[in-house]
C-alpha atoms as a PDB file:
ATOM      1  CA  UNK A   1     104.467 110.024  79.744  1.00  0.00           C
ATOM      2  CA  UNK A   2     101.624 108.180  79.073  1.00  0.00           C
ATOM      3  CA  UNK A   3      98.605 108.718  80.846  1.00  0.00           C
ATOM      4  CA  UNK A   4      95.428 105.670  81.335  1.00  0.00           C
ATOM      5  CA  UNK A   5      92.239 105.974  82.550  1.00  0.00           C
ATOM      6  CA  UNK A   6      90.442 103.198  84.452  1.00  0.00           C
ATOM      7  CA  UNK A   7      86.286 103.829  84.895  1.00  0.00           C
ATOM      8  CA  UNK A   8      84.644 100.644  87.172  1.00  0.00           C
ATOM      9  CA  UNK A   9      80.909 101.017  85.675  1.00  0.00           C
ATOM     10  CA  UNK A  10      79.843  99.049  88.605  1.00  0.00           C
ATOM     11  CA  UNK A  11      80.226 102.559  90.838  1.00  0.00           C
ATOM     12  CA  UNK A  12      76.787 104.587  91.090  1.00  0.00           C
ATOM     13  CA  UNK A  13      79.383 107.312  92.661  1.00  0.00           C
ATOM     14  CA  UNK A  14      81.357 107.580  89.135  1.00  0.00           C
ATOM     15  CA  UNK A  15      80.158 110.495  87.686  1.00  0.00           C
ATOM     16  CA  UNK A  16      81.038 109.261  84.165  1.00  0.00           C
ATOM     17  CA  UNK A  17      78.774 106.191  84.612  1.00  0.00           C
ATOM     18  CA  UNK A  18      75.833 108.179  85.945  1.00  0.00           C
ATOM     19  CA  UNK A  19      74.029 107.853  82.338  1.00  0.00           C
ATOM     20  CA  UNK A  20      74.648 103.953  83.155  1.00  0.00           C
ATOM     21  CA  UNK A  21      73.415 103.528  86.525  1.00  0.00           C
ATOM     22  CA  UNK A  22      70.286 105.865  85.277  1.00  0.00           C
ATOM     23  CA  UNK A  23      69.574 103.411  82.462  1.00  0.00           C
ATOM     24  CA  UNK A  24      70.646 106.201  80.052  1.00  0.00           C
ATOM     25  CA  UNK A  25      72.138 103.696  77.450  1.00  0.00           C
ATOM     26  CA  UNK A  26      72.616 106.135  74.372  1.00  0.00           C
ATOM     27  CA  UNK A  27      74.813 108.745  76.925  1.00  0.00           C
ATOM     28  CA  UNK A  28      76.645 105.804  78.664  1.00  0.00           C
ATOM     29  CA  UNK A  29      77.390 104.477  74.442  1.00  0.00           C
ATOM     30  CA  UNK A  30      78.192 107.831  73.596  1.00  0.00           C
ATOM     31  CA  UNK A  31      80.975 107.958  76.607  1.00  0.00           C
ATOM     32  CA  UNK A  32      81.942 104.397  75.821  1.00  0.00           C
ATOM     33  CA  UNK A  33      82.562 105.486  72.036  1.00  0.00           C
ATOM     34  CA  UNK A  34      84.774 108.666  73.221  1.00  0.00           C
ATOM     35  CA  UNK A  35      87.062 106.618  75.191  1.00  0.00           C
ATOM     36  CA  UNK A  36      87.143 104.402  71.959  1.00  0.00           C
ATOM     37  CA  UNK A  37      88.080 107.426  70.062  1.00  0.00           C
ATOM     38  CA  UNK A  38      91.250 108.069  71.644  1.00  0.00           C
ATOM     39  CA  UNK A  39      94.376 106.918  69.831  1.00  0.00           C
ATOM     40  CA  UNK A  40      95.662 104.113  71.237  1.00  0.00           C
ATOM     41  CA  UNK A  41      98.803 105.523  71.193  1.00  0.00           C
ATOM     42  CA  UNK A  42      99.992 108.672  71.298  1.00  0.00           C
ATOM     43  CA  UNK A  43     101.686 109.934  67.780  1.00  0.00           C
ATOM     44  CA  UNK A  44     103.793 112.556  68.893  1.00  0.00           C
ATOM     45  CA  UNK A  45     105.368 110.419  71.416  1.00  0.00           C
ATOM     46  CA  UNK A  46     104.390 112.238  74.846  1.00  0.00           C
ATOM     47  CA  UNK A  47     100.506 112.724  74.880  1.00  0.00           C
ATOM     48  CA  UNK A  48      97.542 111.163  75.859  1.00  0.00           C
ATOM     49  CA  UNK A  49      96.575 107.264  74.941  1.00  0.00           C
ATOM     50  CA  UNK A  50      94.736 104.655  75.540  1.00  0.00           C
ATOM     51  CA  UNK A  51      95.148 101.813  77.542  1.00  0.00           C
ATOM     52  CA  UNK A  52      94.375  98.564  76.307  1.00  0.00           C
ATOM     53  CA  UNK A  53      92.027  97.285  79.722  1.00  0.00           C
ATOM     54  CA  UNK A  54      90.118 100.965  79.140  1.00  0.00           C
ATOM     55  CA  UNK A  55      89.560  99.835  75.596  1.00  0.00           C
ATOM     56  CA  UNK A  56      88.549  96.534  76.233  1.00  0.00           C
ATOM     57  CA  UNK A  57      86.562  97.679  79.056  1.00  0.00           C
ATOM     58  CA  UNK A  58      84.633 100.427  76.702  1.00  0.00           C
ATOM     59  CA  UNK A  59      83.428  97.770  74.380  1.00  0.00           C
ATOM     60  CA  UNK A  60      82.255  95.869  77.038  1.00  0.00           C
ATOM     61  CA  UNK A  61      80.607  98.940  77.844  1.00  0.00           C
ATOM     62  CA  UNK A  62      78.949  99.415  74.125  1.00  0.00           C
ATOM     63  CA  UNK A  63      77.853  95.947  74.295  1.00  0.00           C
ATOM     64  CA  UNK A  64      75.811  96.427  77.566  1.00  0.00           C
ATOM     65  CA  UNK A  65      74.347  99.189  76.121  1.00  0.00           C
ATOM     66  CA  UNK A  66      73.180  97.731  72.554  1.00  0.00           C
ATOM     67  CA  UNK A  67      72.106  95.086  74.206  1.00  0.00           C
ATOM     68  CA  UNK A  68      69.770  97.289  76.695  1.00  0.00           C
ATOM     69  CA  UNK A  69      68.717  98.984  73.786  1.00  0.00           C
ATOM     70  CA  UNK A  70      67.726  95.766  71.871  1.00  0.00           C
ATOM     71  CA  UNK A  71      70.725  95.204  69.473  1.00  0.00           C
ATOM     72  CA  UNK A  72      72.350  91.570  70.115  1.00  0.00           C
ATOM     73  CA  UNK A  73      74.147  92.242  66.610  1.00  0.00           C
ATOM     74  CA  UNK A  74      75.601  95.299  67.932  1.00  0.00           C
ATOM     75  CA  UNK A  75      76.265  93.671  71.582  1.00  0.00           C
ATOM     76  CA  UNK A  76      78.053  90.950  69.665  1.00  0.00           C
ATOM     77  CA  UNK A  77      79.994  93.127  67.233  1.00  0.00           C
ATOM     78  CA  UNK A  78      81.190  95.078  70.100  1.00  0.00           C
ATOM     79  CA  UNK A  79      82.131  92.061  72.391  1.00  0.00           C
ATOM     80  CA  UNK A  80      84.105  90.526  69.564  1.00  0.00           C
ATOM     81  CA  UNK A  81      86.146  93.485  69.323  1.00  0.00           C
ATOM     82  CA  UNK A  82      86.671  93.433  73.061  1.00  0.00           C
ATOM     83  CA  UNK A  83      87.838  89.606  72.428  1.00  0.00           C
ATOM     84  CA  UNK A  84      90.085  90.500  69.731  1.00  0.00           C
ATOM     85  CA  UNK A  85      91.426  93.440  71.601  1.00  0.00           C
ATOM     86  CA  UNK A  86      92.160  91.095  74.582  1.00  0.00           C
ATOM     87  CA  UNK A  87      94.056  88.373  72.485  1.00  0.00           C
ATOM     88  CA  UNK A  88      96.236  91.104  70.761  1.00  0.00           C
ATOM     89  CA  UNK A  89      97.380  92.162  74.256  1.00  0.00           C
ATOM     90  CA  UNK A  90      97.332  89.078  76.214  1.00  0.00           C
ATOM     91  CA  UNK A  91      94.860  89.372  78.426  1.00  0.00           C
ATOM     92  CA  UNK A  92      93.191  86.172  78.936  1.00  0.00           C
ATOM     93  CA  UNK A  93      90.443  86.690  81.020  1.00  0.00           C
ATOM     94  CA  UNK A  94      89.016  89.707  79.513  1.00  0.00           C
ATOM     95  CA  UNK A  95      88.935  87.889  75.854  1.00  0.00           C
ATOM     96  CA  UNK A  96      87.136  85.001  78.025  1.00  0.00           C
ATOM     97  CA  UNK A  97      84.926  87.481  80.095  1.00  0.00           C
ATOM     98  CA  UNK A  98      83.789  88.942  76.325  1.00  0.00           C
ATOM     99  CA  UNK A  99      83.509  85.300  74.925  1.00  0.00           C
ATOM    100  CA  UNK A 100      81.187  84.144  77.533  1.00  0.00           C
ATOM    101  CA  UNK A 101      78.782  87.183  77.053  1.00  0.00           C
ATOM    102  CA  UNK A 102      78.751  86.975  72.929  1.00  0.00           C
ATOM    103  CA  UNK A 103      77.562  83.334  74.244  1.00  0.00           C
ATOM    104  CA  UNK A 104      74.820  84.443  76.521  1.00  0.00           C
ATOM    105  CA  UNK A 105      73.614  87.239  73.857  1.00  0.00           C
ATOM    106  CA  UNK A 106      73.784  84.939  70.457  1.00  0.00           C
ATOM    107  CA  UNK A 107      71.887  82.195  72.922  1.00  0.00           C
ATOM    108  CA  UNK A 108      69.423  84.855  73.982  1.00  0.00           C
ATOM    109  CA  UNK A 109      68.864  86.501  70.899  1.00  0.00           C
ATOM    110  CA  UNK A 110      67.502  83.188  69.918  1.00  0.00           C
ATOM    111  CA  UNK A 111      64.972  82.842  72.550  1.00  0.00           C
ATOM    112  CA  UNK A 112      63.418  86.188  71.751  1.00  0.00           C
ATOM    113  CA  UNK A 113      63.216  85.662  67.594  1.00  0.00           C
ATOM    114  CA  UNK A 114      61.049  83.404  65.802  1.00  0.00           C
ATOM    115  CA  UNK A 115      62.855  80.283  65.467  1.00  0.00           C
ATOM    116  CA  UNK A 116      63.106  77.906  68.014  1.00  0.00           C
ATOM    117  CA  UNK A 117      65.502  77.454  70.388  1.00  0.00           C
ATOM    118  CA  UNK A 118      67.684  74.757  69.446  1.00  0.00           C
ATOM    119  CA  UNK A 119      67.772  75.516  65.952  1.00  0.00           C
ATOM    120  CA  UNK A 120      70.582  75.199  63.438  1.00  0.00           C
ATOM    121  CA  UNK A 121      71.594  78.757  63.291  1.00  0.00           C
ATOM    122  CA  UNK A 122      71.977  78.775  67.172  1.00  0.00           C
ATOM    123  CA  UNK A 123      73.691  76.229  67.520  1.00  0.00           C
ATOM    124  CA  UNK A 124      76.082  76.854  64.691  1.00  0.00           C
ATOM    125  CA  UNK A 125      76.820  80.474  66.141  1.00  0.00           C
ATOM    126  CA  UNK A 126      76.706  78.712  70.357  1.00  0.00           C
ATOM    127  CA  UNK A 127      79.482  76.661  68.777  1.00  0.00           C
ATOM    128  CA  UNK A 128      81.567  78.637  67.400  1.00  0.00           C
ATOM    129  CA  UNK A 129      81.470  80.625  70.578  1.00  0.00           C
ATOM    130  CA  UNK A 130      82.522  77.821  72.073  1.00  0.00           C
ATOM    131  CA  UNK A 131      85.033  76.366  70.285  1.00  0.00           C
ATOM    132  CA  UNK A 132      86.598  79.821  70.788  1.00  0.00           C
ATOM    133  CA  UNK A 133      86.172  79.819  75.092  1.00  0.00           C
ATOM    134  CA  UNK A 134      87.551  76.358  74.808  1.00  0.00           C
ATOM    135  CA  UNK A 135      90.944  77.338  73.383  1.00  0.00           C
ATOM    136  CA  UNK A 136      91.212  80.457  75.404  1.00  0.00           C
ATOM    137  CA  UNK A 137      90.088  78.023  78.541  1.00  0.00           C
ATOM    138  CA  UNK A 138      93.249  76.193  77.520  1.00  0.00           C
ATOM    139  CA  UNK A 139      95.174  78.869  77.756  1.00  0.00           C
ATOM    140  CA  UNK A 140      94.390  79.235  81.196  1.00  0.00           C
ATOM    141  CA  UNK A 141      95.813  76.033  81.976  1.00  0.00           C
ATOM    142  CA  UNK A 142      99.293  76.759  79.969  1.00  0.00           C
ATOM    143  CA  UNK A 143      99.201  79.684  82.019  1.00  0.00           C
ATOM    144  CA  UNK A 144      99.241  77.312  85.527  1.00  0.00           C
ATOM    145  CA  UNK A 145      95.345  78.266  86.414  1.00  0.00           C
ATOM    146  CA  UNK A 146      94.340  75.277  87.401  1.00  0.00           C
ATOM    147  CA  UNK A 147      91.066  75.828  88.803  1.00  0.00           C
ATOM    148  CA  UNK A 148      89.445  77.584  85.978  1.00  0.00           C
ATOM    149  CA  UNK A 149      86.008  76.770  85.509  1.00  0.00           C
ATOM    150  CA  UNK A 150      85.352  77.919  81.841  1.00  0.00           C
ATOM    151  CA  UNK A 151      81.611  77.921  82.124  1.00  0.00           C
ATOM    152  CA  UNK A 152      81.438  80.151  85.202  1.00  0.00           C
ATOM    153  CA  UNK A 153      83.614  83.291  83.380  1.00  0.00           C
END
């Protein structure tokens, strides 16, 4: 039997996020990593596993918190994974939900450094981004969502 997990970091009453709501980013990474730990599937057949929204949902998690701590490159790195996790399985909106945040943190990263805003590294890295939301966006539409506004994920 396999057994999932499913954490919504958005509850102050989850004791697991408590290091999260407190603005404890290293405990609330070092949970996040734990989770991330776990097999993803279980090698003798019958024990414990991950499932792929808790993954996806823990390097959200990461992300948030190397970001809080001042680490876009780490943020990004963790949101890509969360993408790439998402497209292996299928899921759609959480590859475009991790998409559109690499977005916001390459375009913010930017605004904090040296170089200007606007600048050809940005905007190399902003499209890339991009390019990528737009394909998943059209995926949306295969999939019959019509309404999907890409730039409000």
């Amino acid at each position: 039997m396999l057994h999932a997990i499913r954490i919504r970091i958005d509850d102050p009453s989850n004791t697991l996020c408590q290091p999260l709501h407190l603005g404890d980013w290293d405990d609330a990474a070092t949970l996040a990593n734990g989770l991330l730990a776990m097999p993803i599937t279980a090698t003798d057949g019958v024990g414990f596993c991950t499932a792929p929204l808790v993954r996806i949902e823990a390097w959200q998690l990461v992300a948030k918190c190397s970001g809080q701590r001042g680490d876009t490159a780490g943020a990004c790195n963790a949101l890509e994974s969360a993408a790439s996790e998402s497209l292996a399985v299928g899921y759609i909106f959480t590859e475009m939900v991790s998409l559109r945040a690499m977005l916001q943190w390459v375009e913010s990263d930017f605004l904090g450094s040296t170089d200007l805003p606007g600048s050809v590294e940005e905007k190399s890295a902003s499209l890339r981004i991009q390019a990528r939301i737009d394909i998943v966006a059209t995926k949306f539409v295969s999939c019959g969502v019509s309404q999907y506004d890409s730039s409000a994920a």
